[in-house]
Protein backbone atom coordinates (compact mmCIF):
# COMPACT_ATOMS: atom_id res chain seq x y z
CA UNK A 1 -72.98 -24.88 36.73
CA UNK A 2 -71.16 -21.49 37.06
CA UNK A 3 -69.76 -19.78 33.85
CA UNK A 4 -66.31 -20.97 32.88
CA UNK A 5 -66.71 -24.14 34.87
CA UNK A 6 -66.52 -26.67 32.09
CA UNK A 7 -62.98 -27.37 30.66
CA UNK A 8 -62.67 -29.78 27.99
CA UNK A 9 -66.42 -30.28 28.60
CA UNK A 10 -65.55 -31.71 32.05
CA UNK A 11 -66.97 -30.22 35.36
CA UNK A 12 -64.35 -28.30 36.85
CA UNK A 13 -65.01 -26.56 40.12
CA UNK A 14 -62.01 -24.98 42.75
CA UNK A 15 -61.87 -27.13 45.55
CA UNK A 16 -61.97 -25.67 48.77
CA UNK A 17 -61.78 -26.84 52.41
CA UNK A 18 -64.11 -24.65 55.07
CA UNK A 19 -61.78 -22.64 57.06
CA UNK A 20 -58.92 -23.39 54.93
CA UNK A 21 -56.02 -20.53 55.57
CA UNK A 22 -53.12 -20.28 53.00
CA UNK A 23 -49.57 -19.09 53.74
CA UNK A 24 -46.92 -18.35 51.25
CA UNK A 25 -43.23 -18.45 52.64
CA UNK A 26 -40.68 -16.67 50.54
CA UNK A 27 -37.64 -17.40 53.02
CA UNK A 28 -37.36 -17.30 56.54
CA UNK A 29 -37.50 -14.14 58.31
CA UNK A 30 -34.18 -15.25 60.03
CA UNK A 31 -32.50 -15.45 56.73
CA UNK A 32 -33.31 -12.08 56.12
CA UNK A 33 -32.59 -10.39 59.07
CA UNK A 34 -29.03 -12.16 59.07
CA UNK A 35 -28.37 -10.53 55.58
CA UNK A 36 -28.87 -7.17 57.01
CA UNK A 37 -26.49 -5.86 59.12
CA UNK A 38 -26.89 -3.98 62.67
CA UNK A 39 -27.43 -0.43 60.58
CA UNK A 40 -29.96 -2.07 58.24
CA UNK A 41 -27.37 -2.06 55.42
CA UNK A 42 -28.14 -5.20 53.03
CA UNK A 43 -25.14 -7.31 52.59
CA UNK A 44 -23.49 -5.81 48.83
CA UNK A 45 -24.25 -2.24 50.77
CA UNK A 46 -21.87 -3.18 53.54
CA UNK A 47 -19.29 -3.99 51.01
CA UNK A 48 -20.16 -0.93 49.53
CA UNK A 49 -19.52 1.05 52.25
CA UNK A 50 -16.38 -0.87 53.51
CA UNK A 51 -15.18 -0.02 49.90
CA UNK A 52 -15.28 3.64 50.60
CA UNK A 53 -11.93 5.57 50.22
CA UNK A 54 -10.92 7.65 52.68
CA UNK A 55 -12.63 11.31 52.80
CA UNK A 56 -15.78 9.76 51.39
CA UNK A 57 -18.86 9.11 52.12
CA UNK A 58 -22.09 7.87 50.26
CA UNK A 59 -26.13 8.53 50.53
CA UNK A 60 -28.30 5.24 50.07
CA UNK A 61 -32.03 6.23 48.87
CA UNK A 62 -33.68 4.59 51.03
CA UNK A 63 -37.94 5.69 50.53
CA UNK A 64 -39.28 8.18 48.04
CA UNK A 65 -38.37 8.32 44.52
CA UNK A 66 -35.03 6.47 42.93
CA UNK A 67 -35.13 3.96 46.09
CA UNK A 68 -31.43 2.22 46.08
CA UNK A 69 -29.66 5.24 44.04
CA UNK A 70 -26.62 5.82 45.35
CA UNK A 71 -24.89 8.84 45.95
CA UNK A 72 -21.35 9.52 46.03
CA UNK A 73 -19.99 12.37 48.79
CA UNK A 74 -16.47 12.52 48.09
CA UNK A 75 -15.46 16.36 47.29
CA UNK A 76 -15.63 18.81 50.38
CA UNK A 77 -19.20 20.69 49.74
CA UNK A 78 -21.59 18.26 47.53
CA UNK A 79 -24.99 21.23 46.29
CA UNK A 80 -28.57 18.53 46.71
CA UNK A 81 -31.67 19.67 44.72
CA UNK A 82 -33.42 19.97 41.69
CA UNK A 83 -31.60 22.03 39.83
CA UNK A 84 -29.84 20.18 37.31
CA UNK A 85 -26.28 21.40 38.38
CA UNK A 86 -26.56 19.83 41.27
CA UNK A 87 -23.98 17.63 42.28
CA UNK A 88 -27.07 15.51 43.41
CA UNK A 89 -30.17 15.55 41.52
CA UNK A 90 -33.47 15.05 42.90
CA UNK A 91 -35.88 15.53 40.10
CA UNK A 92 -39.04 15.94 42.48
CA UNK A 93 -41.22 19.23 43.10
CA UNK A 94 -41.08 18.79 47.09
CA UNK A 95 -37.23 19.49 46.32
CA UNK A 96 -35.82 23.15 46.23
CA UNK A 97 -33.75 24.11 43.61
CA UNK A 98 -30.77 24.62 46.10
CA UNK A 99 -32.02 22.60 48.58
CA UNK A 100 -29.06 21.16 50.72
CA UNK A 101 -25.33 20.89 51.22
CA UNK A 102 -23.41 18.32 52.36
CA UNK A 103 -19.56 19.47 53.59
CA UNK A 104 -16.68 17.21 54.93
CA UNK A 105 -13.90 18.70 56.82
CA UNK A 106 -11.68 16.27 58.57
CA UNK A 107 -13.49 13.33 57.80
CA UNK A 108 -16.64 14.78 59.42
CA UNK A 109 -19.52 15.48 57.48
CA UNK A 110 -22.47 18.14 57.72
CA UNK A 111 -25.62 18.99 55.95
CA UNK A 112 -27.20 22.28 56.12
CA UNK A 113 -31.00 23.54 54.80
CA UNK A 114 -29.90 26.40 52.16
CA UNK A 115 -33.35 28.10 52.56
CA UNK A 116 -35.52 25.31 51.20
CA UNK A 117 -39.15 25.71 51.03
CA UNK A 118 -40.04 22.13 52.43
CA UNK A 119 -37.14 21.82 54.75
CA UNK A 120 -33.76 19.62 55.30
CA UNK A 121 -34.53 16.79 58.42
CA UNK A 122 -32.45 14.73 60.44
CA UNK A 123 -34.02 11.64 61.97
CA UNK A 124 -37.59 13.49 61.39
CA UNK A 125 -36.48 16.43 62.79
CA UNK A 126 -35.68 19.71 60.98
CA UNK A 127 -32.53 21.39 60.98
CA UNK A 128 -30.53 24.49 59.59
CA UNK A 129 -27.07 22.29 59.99
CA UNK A 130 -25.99 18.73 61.57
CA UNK A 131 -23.18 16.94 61.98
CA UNK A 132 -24.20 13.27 60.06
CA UNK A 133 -23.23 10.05 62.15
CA UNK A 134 -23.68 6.46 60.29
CA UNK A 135 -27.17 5.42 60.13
CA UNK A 136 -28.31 9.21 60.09
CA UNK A 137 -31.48 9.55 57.79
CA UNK A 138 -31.59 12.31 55.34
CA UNK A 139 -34.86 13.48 54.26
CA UNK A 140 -34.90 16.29 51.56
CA UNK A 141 -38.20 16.45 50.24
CA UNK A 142 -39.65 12.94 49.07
CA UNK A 143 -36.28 11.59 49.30
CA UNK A 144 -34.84 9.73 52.54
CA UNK A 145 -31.20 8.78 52.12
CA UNK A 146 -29.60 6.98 54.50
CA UNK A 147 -26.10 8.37 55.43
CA UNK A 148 -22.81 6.12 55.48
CA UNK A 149 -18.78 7.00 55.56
CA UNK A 150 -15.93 5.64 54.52
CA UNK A 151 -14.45 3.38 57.67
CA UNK A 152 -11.41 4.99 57.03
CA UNK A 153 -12.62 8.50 57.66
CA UNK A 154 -11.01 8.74 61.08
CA UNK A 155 -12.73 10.96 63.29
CA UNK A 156 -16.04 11.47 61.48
CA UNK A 157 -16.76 7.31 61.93
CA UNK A 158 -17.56 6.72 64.87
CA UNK A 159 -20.66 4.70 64.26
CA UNK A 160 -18.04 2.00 61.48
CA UNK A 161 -18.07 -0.61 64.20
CA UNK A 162 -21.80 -2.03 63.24
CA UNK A 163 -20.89 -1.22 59.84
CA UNK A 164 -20.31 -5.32 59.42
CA UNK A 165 -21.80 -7.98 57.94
């Protein structure tokens, strides 16, 4: 007998077939994919974004530290970085004190790189300033937020048709 194989001083020994394989289903991978929509937004983040006022847009952390925080762009220039006056702050040491800004000017929104160490990208690739289109991923340091506007933005959302449940 092997040590703890006695329970109530019975024989108790894990019974196993030869060549046995185990699967563990925790929904069906349809399910899932129908509760996503065509940007990858889950189904309360398509309401989210729906919700929107006009003018306004929002960042969805979406890797990296904070994963889910949400972050509000609704004023014309929005400061990202680690300072703690930023309007958004990433508390992380690949993050520049003044690291990014985000502007909206007739319901079209831009980030720029203010001089960051590390660098602002776009959809992996780095840039000094970008006009952001739904879906757009944001990486500033660790961070990648996922980019979003309001449907109601006008010009600026031209992406809002796959922006549906």
């Amino acid at each position: 007998m092997t040590p703890n194989s006695q329970v109530n001083g019975e024989d108790r020994q894990p019974s196993r077939s030869a060549g046995a394989d185990t699967t563990i289903t925790f929904g069906s991978p349809e399910a899932a994919e129908e509760s996503r929509s065509a940007l990858g937004l889950a189904a309360d983040e398509v309401a989210l974004v729906q919700a929107l006022p006009a003018g306004a847009a929002i960042l969805i952390a979406q890797r990296g530290p904070g994963v889910g925080s949400r972050f509000l762009l609704d004023t014309d220039v929005v400061e990202a970085g680690r300072a703690e006056s930023a309007d958004i702050f990433l508390d992380d040491a690949t993050v520049s004190r003044k690291h990014a800004l985000f502007e909206q000017e007739g319901g079209a929104f831009t980030v720029s790189d203010v001089g960051s160490l590390n660098g602002t990208y776009v959809n992996r690739e780095r840039i000094e300033s970008v006009r952001l289109y739904d879906g757009d991923e944001v990486q500033i340091g660790k961070f990648r937020l996922s980019f979003y506007s309001s449907p109601a933005s006008g010009p600026g959302s031209d992406a809002h048709d796959s922006v549906t449940a």
